[in-house]
N, C-alpha and C. Protein backbone atom coordinates (compact mmCIF):
# COMPACT_ATOMS: atom_id res chain seq x y z
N UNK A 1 23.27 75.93 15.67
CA UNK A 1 23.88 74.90 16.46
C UNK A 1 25.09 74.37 15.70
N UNK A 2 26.08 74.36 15.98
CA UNK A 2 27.58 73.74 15.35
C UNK A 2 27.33 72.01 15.92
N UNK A 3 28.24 71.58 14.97
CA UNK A 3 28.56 70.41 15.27
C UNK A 3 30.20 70.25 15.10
N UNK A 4 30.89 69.44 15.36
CA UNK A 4 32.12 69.00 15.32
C UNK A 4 32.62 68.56 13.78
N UNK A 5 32.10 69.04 12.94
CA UNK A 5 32.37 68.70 11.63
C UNK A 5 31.54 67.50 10.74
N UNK A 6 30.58 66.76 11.60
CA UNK A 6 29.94 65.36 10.81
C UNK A 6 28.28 65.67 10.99
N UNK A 7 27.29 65.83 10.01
CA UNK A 7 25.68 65.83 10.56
C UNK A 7 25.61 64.42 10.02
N UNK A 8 24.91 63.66 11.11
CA UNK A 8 24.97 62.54 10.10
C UNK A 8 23.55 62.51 9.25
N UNK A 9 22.90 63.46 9.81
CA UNK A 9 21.61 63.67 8.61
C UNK A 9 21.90 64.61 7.75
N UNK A 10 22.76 65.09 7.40
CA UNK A 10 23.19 66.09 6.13
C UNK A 10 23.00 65.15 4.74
N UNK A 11 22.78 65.86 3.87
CA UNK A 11 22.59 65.36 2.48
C UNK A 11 24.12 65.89 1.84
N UNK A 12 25.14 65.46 2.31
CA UNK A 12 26.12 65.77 1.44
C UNK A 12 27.08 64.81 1.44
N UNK A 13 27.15 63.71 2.09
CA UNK A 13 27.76 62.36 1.86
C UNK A 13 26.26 61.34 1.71
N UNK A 14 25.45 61.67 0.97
CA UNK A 14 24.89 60.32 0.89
C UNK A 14 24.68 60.73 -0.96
N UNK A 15 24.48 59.56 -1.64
CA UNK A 15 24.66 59.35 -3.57
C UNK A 15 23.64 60.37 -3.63
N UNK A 16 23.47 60.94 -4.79
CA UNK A 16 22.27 61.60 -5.31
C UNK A 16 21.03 60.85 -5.49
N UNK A 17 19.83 60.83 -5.02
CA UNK A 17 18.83 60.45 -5.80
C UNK A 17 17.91 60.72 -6.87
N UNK A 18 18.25 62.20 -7.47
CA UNK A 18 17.83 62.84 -8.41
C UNK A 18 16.38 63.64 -8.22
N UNK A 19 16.41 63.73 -6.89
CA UNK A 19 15.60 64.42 -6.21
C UNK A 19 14.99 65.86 -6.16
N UNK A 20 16.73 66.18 -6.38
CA UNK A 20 17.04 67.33 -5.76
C UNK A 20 16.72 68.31 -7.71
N UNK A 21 16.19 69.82 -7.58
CA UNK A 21 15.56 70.32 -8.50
C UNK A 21 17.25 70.69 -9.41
N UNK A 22 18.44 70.72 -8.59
CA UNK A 22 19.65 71.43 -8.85
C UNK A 22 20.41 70.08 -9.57
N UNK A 23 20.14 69.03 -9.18
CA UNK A 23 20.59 67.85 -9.73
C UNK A 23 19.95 66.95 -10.51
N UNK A 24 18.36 67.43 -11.26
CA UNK A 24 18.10 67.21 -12.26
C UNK A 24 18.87 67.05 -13.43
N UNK A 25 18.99 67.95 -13.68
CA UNK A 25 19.69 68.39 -15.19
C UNK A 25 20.49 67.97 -14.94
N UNK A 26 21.62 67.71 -14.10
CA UNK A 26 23.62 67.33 -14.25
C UNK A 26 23.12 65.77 -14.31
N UNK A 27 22.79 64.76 -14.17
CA UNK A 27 22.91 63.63 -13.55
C UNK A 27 22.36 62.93 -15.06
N UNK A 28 23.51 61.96 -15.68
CA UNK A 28 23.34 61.77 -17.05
C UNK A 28 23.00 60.00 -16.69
N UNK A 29 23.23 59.88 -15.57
CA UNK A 29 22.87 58.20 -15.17
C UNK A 29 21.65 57.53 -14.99
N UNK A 30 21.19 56.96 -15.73
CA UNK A 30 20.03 56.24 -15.39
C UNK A 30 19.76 55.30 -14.10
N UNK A 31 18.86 55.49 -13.01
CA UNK A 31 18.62 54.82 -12.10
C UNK A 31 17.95 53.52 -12.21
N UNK A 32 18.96 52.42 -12.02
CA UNK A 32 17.78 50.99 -12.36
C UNK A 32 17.56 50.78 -11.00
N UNK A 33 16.08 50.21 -10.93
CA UNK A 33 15.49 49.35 -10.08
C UNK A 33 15.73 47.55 -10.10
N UNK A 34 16.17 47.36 -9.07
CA UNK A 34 16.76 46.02 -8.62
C UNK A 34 15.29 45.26 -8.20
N UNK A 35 14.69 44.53 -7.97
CA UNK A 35 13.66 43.55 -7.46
C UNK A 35 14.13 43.04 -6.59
N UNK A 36 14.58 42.86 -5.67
CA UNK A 36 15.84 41.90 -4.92
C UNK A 36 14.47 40.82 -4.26
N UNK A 37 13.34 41.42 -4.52
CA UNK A 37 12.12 39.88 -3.80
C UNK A 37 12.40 38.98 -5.28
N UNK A 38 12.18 39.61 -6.42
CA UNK A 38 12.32 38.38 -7.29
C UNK A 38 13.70 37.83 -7.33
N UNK A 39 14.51 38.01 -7.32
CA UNK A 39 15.90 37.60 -7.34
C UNK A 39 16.02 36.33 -6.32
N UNK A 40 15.51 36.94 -5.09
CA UNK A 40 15.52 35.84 -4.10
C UNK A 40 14.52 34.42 -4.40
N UNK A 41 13.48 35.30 -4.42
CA UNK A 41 12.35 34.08 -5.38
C UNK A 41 12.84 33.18 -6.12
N UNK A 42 13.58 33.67 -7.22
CA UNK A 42 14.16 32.44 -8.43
C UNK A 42 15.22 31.80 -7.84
N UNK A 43 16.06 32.30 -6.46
CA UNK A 43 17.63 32.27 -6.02
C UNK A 43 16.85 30.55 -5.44
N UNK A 44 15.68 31.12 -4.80
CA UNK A 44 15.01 29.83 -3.48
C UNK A 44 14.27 28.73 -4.22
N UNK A 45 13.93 29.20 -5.51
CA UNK A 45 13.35 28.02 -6.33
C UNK A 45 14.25 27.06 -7.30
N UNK A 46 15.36 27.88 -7.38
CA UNK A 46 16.14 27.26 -8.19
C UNK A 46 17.11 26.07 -6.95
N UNK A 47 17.22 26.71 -5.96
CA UNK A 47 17.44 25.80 -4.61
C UNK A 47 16.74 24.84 -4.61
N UNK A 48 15.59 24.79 -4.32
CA UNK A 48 14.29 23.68 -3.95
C UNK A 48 14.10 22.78 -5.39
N UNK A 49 13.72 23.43 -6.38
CA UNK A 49 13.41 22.49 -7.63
C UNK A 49 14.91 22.27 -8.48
N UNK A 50 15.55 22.74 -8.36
CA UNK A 50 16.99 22.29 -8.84
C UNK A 50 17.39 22.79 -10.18
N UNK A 51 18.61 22.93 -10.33
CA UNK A 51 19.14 23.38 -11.87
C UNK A 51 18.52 22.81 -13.05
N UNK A 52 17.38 23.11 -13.63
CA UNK A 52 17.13 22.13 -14.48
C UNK A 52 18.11 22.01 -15.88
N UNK A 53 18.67 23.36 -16.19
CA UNK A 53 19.43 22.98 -16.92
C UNK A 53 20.87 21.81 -17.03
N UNK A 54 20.63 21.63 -15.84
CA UNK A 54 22.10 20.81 -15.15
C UNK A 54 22.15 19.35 -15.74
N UNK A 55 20.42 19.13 -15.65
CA UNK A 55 19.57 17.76 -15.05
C UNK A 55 19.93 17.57 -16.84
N UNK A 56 20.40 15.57 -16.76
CA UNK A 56 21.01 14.95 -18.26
C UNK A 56 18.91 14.94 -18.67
N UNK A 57 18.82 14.65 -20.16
CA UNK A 57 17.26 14.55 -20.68
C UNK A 57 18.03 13.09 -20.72
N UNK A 58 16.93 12.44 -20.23
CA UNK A 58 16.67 11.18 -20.06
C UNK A 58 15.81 11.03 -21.82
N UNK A 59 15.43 9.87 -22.54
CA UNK A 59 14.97 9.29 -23.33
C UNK A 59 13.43 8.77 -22.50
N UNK A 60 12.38 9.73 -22.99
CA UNK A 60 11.41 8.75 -22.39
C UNK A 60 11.46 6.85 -22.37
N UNK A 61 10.92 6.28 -21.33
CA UNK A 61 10.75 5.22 -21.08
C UNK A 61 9.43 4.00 -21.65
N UNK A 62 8.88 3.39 -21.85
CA UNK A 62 7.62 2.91 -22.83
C UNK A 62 7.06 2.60 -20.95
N UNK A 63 5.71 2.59 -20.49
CA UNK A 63 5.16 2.77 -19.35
C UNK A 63 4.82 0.90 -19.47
N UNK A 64 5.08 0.83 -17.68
CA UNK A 64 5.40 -0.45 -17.51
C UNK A 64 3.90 -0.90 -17.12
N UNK A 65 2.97 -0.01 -16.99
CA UNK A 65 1.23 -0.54 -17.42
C UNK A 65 0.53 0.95 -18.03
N UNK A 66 -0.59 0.26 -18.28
CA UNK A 66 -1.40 1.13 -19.38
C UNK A 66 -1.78 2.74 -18.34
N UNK A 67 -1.81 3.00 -19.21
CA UNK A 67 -2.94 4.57 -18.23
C UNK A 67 -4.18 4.26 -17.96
N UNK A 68 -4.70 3.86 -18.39
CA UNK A 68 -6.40 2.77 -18.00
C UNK A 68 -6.39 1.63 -17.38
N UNK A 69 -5.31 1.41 -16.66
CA UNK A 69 -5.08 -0.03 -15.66
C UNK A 69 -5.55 0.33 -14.50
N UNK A 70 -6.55 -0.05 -14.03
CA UNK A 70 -7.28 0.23 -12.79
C UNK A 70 -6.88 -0.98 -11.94
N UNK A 71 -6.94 -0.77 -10.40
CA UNK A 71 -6.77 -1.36 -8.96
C UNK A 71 -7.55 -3.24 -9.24
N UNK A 72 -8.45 -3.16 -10.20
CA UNK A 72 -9.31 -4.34 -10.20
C UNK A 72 -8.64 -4.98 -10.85
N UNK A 73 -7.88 -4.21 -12.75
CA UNK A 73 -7.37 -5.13 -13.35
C UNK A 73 -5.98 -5.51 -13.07
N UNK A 74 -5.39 -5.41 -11.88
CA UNK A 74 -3.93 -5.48 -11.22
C UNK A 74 -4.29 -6.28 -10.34
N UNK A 75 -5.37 -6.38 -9.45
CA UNK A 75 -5.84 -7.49 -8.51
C UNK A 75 -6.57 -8.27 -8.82
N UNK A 76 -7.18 -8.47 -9.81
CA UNK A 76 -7.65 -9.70 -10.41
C UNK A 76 -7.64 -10.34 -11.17
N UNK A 77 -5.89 -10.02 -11.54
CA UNK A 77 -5.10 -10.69 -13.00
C UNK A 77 -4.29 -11.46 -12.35
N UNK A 78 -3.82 -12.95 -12.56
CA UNK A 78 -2.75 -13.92 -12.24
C UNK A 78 -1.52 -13.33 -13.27
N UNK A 79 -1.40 -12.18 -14.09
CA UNK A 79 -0.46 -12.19 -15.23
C UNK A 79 0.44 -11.56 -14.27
N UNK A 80 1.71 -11.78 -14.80
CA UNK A 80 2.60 -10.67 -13.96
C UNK A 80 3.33 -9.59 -14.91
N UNK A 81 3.48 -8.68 -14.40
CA UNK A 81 4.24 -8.08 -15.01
C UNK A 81 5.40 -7.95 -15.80
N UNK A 82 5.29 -6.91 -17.23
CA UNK A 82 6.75 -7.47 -17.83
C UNK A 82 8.00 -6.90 -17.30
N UNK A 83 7.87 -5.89 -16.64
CA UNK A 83 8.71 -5.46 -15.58
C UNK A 83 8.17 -4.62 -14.11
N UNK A 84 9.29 -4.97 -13.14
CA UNK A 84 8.67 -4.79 -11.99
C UNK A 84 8.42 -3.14 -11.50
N UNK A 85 7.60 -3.04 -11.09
CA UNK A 85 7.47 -1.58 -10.67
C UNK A 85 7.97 -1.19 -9.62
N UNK A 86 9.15 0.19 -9.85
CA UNK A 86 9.62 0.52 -9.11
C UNK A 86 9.50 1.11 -7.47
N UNK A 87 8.56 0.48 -7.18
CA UNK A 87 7.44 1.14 -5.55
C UNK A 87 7.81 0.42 -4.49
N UNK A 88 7.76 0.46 -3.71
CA UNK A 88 7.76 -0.30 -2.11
C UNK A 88 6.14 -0.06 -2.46
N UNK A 89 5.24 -1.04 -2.10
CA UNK A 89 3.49 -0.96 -1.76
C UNK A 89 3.03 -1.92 -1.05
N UNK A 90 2.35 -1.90 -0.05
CA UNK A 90 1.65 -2.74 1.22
C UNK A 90 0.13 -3.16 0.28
N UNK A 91 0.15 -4.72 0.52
CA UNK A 91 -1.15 -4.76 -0.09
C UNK A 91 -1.96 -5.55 1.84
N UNK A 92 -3.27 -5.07 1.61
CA UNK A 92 -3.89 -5.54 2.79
C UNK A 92 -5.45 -6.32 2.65
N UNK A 93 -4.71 -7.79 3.03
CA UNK A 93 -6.17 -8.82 2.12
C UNK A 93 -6.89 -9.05 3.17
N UNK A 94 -8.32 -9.02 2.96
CA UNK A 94 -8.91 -8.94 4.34
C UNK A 94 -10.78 -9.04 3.71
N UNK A 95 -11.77 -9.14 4.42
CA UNK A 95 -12.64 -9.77 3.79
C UNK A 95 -13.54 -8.80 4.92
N UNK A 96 -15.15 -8.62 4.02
CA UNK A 96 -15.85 -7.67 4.57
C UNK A 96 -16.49 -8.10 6.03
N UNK A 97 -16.91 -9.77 5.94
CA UNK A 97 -17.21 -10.35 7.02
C UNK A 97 -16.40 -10.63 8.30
N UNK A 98 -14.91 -10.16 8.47
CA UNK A 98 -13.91 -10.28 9.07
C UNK A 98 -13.89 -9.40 9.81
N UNK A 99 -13.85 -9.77 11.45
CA UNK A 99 -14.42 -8.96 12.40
C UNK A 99 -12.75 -8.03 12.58
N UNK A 100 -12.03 -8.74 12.56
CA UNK A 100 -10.27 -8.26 12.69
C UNK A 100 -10.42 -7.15 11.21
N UNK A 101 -10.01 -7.58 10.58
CA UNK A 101 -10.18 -6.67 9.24
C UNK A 101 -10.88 -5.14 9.31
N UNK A 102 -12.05 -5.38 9.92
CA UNK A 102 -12.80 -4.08 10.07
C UNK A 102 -12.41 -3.17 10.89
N UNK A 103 -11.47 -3.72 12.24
CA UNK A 103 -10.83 -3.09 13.00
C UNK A 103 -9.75 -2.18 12.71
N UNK A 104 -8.83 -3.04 11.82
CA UNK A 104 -7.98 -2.47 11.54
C UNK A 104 -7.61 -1.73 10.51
N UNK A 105 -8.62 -1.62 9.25
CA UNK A 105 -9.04 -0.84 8.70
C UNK A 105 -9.10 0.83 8.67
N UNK A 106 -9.74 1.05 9.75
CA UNK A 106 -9.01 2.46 9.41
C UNK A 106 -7.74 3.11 10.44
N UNK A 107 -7.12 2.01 11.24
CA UNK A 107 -6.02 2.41 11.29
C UNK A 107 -4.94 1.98 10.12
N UNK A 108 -5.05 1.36 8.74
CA UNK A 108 -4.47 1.40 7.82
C UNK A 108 -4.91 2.29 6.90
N UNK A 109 -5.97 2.90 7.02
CA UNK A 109 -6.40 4.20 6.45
C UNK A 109 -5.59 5.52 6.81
N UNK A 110 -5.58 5.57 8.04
CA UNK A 110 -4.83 6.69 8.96
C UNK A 110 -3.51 6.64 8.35
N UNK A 111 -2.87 5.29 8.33
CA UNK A 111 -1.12 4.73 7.77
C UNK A 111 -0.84 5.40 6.75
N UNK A 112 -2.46 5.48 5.85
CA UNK A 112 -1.33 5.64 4.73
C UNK A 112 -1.51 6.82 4.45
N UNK A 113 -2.21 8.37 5.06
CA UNK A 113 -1.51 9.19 5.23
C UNK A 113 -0.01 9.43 5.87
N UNK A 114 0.18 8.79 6.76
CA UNK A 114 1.31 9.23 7.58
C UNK A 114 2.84 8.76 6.54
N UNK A 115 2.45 7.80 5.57
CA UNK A 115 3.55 7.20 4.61
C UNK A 115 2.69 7.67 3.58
N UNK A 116 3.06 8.63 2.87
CA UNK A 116 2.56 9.29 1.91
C UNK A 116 3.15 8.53 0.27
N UNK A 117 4.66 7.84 0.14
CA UNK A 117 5.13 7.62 -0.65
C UNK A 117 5.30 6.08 -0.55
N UNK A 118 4.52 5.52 0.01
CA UNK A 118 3.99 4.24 0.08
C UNK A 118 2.44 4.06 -0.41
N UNK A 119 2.45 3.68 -1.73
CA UNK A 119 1.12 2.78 -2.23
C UNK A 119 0.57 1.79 -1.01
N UNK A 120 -1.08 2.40 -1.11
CA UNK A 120 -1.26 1.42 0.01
C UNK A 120 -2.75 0.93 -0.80
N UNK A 121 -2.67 -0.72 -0.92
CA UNK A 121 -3.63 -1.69 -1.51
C UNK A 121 -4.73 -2.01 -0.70
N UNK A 122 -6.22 -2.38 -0.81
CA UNK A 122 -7.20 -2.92 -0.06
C UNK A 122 -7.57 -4.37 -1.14
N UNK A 123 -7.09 -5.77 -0.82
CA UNK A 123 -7.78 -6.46 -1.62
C UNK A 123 -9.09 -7.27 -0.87
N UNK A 124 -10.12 -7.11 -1.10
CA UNK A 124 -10.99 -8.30 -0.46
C UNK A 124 -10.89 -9.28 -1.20
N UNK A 125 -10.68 -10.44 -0.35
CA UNK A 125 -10.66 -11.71 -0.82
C UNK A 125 -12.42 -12.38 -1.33
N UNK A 126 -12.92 -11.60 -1.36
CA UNK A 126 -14.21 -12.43 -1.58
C UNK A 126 -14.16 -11.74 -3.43
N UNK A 127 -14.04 -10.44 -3.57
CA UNK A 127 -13.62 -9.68 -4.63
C UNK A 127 -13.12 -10.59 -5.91
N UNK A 128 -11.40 -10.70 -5.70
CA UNK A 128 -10.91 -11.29 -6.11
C UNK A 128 -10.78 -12.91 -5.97
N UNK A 129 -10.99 -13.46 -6.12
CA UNK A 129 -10.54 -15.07 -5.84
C UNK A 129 -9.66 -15.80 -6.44
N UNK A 130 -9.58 -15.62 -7.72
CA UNK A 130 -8.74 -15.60 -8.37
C UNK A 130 -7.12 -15.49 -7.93
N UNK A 131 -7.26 -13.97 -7.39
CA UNK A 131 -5.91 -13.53 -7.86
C UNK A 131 -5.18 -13.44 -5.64
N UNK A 132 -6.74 -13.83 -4.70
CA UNK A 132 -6.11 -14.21 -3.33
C UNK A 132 -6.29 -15.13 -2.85
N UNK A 133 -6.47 -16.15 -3.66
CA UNK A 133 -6.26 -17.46 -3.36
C UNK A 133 -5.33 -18.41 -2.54
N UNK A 134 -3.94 -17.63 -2.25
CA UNK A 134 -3.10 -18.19 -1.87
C UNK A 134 -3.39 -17.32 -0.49
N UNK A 135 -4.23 -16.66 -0.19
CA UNK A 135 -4.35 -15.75 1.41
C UNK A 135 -5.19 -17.08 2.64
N UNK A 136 -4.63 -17.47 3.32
CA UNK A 136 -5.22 -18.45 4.59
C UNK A 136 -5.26 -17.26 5.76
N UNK A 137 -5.32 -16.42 6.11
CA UNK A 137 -5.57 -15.99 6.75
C UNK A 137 -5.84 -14.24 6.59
N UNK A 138 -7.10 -13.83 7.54
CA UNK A 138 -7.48 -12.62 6.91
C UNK A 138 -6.94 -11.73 8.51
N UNK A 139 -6.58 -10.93 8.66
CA UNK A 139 -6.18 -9.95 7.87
C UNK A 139 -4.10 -10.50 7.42
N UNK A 140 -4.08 -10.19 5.98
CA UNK A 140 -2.77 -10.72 5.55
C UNK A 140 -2.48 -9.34 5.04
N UNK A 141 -1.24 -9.44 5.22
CA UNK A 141 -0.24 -7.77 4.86
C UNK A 141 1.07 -8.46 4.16
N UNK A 142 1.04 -7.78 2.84
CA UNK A 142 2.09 -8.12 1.69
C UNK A 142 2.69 -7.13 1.71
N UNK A 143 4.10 -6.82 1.83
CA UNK A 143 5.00 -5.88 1.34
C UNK A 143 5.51 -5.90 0.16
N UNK A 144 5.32 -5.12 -0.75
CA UNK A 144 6.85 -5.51 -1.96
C UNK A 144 7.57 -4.18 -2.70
N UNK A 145 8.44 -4.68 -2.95
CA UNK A 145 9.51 -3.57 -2.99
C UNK A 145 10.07 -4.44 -4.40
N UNK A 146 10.17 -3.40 -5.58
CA UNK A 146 10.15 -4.01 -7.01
C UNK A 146 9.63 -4.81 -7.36
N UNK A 147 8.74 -5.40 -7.39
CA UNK A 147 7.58 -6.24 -7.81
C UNK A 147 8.04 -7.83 -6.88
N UNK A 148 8.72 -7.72 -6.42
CA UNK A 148 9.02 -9.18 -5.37
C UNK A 148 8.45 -8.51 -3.57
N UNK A 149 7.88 -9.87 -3.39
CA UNK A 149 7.32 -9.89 -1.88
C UNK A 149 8.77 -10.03 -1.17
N UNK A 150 8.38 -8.70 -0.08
CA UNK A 150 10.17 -8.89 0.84
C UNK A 150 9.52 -9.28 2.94
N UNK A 151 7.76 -9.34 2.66
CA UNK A 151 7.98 -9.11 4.22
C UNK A 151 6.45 -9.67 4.01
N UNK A 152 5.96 -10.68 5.11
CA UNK A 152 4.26 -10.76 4.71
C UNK A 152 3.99 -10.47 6.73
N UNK A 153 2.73 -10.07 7.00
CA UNK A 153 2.13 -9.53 8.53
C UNK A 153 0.67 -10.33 8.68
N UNK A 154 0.60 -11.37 9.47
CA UNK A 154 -0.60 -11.96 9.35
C UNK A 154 -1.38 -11.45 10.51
N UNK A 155 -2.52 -11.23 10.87
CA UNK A 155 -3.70 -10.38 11.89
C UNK A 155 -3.18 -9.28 11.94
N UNK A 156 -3.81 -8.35 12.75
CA UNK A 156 -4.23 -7.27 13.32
C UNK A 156 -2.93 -6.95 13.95
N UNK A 157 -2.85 -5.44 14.37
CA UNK A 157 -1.76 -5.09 15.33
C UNK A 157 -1.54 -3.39 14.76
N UNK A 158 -2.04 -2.24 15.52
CA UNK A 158 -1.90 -1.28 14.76
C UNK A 158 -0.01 -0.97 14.71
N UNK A 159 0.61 -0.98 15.75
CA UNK A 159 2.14 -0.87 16.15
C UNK A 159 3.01 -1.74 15.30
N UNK A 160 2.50 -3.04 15.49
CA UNK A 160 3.24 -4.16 14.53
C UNK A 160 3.40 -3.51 12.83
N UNK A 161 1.91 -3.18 12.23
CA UNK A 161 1.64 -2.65 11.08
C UNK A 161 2.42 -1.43 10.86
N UNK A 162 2.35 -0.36 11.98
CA UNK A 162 3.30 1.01 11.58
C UNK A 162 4.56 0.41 11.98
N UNK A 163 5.38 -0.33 12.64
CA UNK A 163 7.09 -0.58 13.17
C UNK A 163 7.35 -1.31 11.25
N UNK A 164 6.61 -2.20 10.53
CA UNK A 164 6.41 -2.63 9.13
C UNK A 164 6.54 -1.66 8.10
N UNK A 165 5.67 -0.93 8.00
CA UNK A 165 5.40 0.25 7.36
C UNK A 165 6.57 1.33 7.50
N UNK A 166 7.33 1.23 8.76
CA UNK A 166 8.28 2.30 8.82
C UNK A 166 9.80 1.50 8.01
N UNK A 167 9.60 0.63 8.21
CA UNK A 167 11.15 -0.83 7.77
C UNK A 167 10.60 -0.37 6.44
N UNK A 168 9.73 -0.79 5.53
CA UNK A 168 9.53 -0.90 4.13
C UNK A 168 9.64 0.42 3.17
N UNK A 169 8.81 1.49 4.14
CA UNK A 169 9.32 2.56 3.42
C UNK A 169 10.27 3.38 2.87
């Protein structure tokens, strides 16, 4: 069968692959293998997690509470802090006998999946006394953003609580 001068399945315009028993021996080039999945891999991670070489080294910082500071000794200390912590966090004071409180409870459970980078507090006032003393009404919702109160939510309201929760975050 003739063709017009082009096969495009002919082996005589495509590179050598060293295949061939006649092009063993002539072919003095070493064939490298490329990875092009890892290439892309490091191309997409170095995207997502960032140049780290780029990134200035900061001077560690001295930690603005202990590593053994638990939820109790932060809510049932009048001390304040020697500096403010850098968080937006909802605290929610509310008491076990509190028929509102119980309600809304685990739709502030639900919340604080949906705001993942929002600290979210449970203080019972019967717990602490001390340190919620200044709470007149249960259920009370504290916002703060650097260690200062910027927003307070008194009762129940699951909408009121997430339209809050969405402003603070």
């Amino acid at each position: 069968m003739e063709t017009n001068g082009t096969n495009h399945h002919s082996r005589e315009n495509r590179p050598s692959t060293g295949s061939n028993n006649a092009n063993r021996g002539q072919s003095t080039e070493k064939e490298v293998f490329v990875n092009q999945a890892q290439m892309t891999w490091h191309e997409v991670r170095r995207q997502w997690a960032g140049d780290q070489s780029q990134k200035s080294k900061r001077m560690p910082r001295e930690p603005i509470m202990s590593w053994t500071t638990t939820y109790e000794d932060l809510l049932c200390s009048t001390e304040r802090f020697q500096q403010a912590i850098p968080l937006a966090t909802v605290i929610n004071y509310g008491a076990s006998w509190c028929r509102v409180c119980s309600q809304i409870f685990p739709a502030f459970c639900k919340l604080s999946n949906q705001f993942p980078k929002l600290p979210f507090v449970y203080a019972d006032i019967d717990e602490c006394p001390e340190s919620t003393q200044h709470i007149r009404y249960t259920p009370t919702f504290h916002f703060y953003r650097d260690g200062e109160r910027v927003d307070e939510m008194f009762g129940a309201g699951e909408e009121r609580l997430h339209d809050r929760l969405w402003l603070h975050s």
